[in-house]
C-alpha atoms as a PDB file:
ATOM      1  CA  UNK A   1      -7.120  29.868  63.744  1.00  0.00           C
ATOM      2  CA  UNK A   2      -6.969  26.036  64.787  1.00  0.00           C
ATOM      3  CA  UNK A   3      -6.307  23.654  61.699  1.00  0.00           C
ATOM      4  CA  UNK A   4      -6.447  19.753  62.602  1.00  0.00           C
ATOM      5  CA  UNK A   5      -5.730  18.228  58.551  1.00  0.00           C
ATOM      6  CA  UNK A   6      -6.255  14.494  58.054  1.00  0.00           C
ATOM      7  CA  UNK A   7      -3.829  12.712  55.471  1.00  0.00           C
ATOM      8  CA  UNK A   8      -3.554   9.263  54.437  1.00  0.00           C
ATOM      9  CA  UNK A   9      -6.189   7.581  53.546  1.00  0.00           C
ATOM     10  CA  UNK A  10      -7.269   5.524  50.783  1.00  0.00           C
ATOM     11  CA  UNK A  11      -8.154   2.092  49.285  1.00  0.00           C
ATOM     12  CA  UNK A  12      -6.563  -0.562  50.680  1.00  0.00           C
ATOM     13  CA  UNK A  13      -7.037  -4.842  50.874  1.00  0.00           C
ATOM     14  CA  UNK A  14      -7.624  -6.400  53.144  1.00  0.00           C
ATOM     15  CA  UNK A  15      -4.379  -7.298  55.339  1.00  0.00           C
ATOM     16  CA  UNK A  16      -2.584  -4.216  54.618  1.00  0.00           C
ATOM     17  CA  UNK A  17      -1.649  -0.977  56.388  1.00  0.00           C
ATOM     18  CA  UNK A  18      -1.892   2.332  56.160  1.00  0.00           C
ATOM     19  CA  UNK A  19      -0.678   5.622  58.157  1.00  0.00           C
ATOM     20  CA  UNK A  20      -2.726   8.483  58.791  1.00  0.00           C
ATOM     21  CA  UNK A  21      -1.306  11.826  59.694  1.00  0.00           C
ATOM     22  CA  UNK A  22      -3.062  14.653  61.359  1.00  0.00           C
ATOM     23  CA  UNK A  23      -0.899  17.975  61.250  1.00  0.00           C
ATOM     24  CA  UNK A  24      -1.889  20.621  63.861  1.00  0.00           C
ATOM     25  CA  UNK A  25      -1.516  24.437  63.717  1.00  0.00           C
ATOM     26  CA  UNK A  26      -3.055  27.720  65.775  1.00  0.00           C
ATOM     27  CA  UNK A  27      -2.489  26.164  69.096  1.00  0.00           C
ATOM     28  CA  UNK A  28       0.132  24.575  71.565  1.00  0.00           C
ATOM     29  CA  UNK A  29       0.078  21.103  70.106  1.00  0.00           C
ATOM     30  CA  UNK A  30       2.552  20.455  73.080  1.00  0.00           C
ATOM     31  CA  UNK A  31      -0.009  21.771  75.817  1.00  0.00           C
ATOM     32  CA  UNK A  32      -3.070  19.054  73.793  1.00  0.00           C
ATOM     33  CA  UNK A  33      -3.749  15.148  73.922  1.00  0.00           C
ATOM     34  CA  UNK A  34      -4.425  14.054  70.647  1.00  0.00           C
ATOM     35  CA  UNK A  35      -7.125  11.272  69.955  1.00  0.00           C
ATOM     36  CA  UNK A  36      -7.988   9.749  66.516  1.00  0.00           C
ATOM     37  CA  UNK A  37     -12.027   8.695  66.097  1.00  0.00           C
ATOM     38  CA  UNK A  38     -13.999   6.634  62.929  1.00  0.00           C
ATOM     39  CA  UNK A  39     -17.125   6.801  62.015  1.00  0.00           C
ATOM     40  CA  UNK A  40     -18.713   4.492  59.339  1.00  0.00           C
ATOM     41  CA  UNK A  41     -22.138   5.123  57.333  1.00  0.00           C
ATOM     42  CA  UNK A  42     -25.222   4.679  59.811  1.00  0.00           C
ATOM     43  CA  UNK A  43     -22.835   4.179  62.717  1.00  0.00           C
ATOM     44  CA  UNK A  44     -21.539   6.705  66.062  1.00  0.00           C
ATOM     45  CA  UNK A  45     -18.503   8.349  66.240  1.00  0.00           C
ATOM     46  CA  UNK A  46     -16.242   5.947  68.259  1.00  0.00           C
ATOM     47  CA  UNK A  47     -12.599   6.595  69.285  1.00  0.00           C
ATOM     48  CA  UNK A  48      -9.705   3.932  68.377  1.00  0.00           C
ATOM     49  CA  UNK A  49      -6.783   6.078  70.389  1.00  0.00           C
ATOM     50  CA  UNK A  50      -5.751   8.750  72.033  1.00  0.00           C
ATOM     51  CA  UNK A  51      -1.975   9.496  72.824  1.00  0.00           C
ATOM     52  CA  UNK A  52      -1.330  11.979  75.658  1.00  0.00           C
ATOM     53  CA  UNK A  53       1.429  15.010  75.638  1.00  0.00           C
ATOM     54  CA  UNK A  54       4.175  14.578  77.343  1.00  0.00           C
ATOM     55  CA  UNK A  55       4.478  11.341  79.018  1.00  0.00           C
ATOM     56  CA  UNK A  56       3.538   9.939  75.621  1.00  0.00           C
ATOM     57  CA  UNK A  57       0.759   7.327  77.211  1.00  0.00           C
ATOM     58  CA  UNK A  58      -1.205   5.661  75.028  1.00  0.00           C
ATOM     59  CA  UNK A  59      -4.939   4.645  74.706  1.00  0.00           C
ATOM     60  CA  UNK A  60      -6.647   2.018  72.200  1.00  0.00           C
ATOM     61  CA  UNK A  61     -10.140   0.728  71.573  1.00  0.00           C
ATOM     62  CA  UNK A  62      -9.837  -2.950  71.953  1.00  0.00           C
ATOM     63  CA  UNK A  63     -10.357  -3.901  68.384  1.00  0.00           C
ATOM     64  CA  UNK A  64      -7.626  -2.123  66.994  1.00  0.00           C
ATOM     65  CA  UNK A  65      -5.095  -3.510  70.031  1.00  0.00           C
ATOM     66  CA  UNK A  66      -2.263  -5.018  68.629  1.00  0.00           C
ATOM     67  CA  UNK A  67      -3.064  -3.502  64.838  1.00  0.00           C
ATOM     68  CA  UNK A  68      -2.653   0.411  65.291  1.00  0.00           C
ATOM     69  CA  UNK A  69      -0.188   2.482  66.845  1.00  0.00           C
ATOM     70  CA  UNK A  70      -0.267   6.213  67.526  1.00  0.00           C
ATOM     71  CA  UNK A  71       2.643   8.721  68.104  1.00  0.00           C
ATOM     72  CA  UNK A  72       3.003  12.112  67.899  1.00  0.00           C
ATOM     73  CA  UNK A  73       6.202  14.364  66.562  1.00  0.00           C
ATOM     74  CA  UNK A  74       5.569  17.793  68.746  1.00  0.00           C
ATOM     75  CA  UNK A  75       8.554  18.943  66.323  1.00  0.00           C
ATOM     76  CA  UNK A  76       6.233  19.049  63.565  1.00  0.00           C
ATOM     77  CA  UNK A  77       2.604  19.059  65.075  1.00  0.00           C
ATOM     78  CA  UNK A  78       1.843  15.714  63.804  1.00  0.00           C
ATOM     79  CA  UNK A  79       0.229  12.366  65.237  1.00  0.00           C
ATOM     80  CA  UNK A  80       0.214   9.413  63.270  1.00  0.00           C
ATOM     81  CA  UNK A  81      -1.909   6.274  63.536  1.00  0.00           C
ATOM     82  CA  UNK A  82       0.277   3.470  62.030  1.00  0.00           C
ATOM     83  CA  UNK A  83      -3.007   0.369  60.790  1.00  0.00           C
ATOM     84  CA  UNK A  84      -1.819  -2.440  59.770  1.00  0.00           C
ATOM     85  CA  UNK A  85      -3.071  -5.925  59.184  1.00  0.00           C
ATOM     86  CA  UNK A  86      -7.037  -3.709  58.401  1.00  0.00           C
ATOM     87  CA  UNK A  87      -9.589  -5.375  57.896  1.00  0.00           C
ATOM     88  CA  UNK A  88     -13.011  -4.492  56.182  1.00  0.00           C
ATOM     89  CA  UNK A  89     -14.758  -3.172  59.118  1.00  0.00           C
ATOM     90  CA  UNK A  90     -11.984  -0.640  59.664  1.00  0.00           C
ATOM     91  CA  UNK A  91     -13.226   1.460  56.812  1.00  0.00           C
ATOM     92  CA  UNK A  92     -14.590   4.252  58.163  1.00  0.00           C
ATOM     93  CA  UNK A  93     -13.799   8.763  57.687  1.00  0.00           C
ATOM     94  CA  UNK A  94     -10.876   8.752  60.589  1.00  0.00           C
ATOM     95  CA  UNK A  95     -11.132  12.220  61.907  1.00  0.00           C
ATOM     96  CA  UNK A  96      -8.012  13.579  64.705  1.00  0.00           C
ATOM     97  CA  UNK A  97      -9.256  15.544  67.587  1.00  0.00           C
ATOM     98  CA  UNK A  98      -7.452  17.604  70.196  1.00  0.00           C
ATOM     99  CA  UNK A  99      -8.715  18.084  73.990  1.00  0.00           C
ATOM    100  CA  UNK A 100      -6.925  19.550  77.236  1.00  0.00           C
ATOM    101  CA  UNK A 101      -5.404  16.523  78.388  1.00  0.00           C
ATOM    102  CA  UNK A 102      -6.605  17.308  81.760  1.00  0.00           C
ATOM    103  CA  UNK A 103     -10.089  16.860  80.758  1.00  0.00           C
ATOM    104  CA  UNK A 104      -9.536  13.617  78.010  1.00  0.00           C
ATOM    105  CA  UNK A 105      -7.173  11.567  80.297  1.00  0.00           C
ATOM    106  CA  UNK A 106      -9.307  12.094  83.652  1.00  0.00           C
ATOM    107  CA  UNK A 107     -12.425  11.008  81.767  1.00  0.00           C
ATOM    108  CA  UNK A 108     -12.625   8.940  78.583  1.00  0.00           C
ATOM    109  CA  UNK A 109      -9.963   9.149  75.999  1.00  0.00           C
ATOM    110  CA  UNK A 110     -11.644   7.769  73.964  1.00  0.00           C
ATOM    111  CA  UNK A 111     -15.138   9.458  74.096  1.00  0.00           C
ATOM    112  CA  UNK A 112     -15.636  12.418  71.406  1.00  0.00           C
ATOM    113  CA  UNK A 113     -17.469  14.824  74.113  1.00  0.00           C
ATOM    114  CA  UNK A 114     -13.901  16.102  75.954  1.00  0.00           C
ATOM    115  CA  UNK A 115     -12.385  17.064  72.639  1.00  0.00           C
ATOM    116  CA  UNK A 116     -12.502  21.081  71.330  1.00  0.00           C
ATOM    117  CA  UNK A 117     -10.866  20.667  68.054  1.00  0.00           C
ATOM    118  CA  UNK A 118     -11.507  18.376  65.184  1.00  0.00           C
ATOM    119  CA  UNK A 119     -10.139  17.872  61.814  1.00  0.00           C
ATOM    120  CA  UNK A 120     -12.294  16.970  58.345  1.00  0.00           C
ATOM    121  CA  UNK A 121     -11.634  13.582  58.636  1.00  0.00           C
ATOM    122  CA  UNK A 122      -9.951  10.736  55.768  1.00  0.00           C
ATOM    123  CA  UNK A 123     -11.584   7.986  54.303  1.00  0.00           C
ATOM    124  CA  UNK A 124     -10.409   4.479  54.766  1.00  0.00           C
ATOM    125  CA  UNK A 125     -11.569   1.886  52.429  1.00  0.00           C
ATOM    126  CA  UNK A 126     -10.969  -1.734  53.310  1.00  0.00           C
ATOM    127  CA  UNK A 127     -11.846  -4.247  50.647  1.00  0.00           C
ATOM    128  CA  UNK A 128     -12.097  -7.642  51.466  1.00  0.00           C
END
């Protein structure tokens, strides 16, 4: 059975940071691009970044550039998604997704549709 779990989150200021974790099991992590998406109250799903498998590329929205950093361990199934300098319109539930990188990279890493796997998500509370 696939398990994406979301870890991480919490109440934060304004200015500080954060690191989610999303640990994978009941399918080849290795083999799966990984993408992290938000979505806040009355708002779409939109993705912040997607990290591929083995090459390691990397994909950001533009208003997390520069703030957020993903990597992946394939030792231990995990991505991270290092936030730092947040601000209040970061808080959002952060939910982890995995897709066939075939299918992610070639169209829109960042779009929700290619992904087959998603986690329960984390909140993320910014205060200003």
């Amino acid at each position: 059975e696939v398990h994406l779990v979301e870890s991480g989150g919490g109440l934060v200021q304004a200015g500080g940071s954060l690191r989610l974790s999303c640990a994978a099991s009941g399918f080849r992590f290795d083999d799966y691009a990984i993408g992290w998406f938000r979505q806040a109250p009355g708002k779409e799903r939109e993705g912040i970044s997607c990290i591929s498998t083995s090459d390691g590329s990397t994909y950001y929205r533009d208003s997390v550039k520069g703030r957020f950093t993903i990597s992946r361990d394939n030792a231990v199934n995990t991505v991270y998604l290092q936030m730092n300098s947040l601000k209040p319109e970061d808080t959002a539930v952060y939910y982890c997704a995995a897709g066939d990188p075939t299918v992610v990279l070639t169209t829109t890493p960042l779009h929700p549709v290619p992904y087959d796997y998603w986690g329960q998500g984390t909140q993320v509370t910014v205060s200003s």
